[in-house]
C-alpha atoms as a PDB file:
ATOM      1  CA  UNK A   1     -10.802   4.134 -17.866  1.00  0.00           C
ATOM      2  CA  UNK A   2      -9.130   5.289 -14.665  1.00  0.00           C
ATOM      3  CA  UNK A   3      -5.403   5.099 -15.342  1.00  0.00           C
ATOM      4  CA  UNK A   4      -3.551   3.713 -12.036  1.00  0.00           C
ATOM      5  CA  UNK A   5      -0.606   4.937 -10.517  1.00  0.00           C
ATOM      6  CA  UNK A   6       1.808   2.276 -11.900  1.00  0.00           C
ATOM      7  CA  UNK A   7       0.643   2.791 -15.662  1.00  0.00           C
ATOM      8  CA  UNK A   8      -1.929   0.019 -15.779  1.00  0.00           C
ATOM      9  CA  UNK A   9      -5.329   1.362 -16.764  1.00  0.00           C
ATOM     10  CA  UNK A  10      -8.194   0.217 -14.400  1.00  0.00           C
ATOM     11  CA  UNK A  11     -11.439  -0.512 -16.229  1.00  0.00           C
ATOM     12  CA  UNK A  12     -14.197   1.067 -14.653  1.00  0.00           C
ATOM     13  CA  UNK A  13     -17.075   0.323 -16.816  1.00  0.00           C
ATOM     14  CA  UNK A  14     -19.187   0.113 -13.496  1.00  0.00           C
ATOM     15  CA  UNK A  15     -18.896   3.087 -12.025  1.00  0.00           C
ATOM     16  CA  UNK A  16     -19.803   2.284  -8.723  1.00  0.00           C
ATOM     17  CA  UNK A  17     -16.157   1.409  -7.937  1.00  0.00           C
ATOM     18  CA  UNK A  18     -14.365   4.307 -10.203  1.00  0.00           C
ATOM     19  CA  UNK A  19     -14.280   6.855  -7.317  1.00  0.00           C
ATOM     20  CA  UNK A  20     -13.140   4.375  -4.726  1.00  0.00           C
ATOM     21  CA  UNK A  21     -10.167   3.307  -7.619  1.00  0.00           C
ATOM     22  CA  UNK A  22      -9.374   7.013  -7.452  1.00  0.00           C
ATOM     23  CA  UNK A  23      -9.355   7.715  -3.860  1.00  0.00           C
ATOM     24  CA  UNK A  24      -6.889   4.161  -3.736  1.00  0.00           C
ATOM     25  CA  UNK A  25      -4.750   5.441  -6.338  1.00  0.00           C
ATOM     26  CA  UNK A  26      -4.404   9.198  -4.327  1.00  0.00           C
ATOM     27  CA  UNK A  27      -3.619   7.224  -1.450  1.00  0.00           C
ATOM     28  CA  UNK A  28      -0.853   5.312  -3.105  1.00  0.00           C
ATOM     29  CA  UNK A  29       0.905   8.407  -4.886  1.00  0.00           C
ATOM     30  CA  UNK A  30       0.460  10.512  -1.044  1.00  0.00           C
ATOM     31  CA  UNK A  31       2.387   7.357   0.949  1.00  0.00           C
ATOM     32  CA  UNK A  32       5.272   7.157  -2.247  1.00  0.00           C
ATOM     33  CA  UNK A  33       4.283   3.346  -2.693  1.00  0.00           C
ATOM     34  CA  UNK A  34       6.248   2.007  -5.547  1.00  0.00           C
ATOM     35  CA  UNK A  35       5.939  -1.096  -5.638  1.00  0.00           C
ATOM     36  CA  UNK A  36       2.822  -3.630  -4.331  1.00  0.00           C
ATOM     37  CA  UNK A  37       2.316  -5.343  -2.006  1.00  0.00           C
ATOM     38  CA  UNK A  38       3.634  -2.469   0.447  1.00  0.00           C
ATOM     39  CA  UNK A  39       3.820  -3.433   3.836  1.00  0.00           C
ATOM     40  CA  UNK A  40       3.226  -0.878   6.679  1.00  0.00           C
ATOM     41  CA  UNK A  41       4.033  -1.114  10.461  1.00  0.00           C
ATOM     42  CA  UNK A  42       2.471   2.031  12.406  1.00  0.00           C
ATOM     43  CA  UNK A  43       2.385   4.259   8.733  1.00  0.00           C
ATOM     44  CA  UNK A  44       6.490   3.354   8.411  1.00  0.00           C
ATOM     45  CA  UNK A  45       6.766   1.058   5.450  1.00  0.00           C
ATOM     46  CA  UNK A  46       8.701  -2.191   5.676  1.00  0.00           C
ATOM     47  CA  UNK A  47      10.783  -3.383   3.148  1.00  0.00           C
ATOM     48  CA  UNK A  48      10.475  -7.375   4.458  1.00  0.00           C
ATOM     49  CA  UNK A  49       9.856 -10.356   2.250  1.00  0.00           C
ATOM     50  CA  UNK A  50       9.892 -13.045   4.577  1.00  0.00           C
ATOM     51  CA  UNK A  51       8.002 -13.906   7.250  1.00  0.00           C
ATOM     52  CA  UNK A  52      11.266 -13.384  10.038  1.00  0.00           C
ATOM     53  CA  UNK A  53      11.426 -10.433   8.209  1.00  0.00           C
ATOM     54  CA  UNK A  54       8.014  -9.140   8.850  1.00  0.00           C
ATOM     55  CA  UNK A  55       7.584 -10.604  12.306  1.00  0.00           C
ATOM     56  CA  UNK A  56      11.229  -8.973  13.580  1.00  0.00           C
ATOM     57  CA  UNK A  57      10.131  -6.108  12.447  1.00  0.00           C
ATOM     58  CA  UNK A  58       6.577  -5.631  14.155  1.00  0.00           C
ATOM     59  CA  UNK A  59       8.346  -7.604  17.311  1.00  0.00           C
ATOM     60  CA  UNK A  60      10.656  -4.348  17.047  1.00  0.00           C
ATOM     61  CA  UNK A  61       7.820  -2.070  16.808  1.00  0.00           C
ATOM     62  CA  UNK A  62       6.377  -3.333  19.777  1.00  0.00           C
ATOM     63  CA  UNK A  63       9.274  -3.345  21.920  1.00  0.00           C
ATOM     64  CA  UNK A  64       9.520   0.773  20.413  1.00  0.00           C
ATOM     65  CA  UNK A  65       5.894   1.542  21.467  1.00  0.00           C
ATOM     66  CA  UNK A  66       5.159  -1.132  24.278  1.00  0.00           C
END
């Protein structure tokens, strides 16, 4: 058992996947995610639950960075 970063433990009975669950769960706890899904426009995460939302905010980005 691989425990993940909300609390949940991740069964990884096949190992195949346990060191790619680890590397995911690093990831996660590096980038502060707290919550999931997490939404990120150019590594800045977006706190948008509608589609205006999300679509306003990569329309700003690109306006930002052309």
């Amino acid at each position: 058992m691989v425990a993940g970063v909300f609390g949940e433990a991740i069964d990884v009975q096949n190992h195949e996947f346990e060191e790619k669950v680890r590397r995911d769960n690093q990831l996660v706890e590096e980038q502060g995610i707290k919550s999931v899904p997490a939404l990120f426009i150019n590594g800045t995460e977006v706190s948008a639950s509608s589609y205006g939302e999300i679509k306003k905010a990569i329309d700003k980005e690109i306006e930002n960075n052309g």
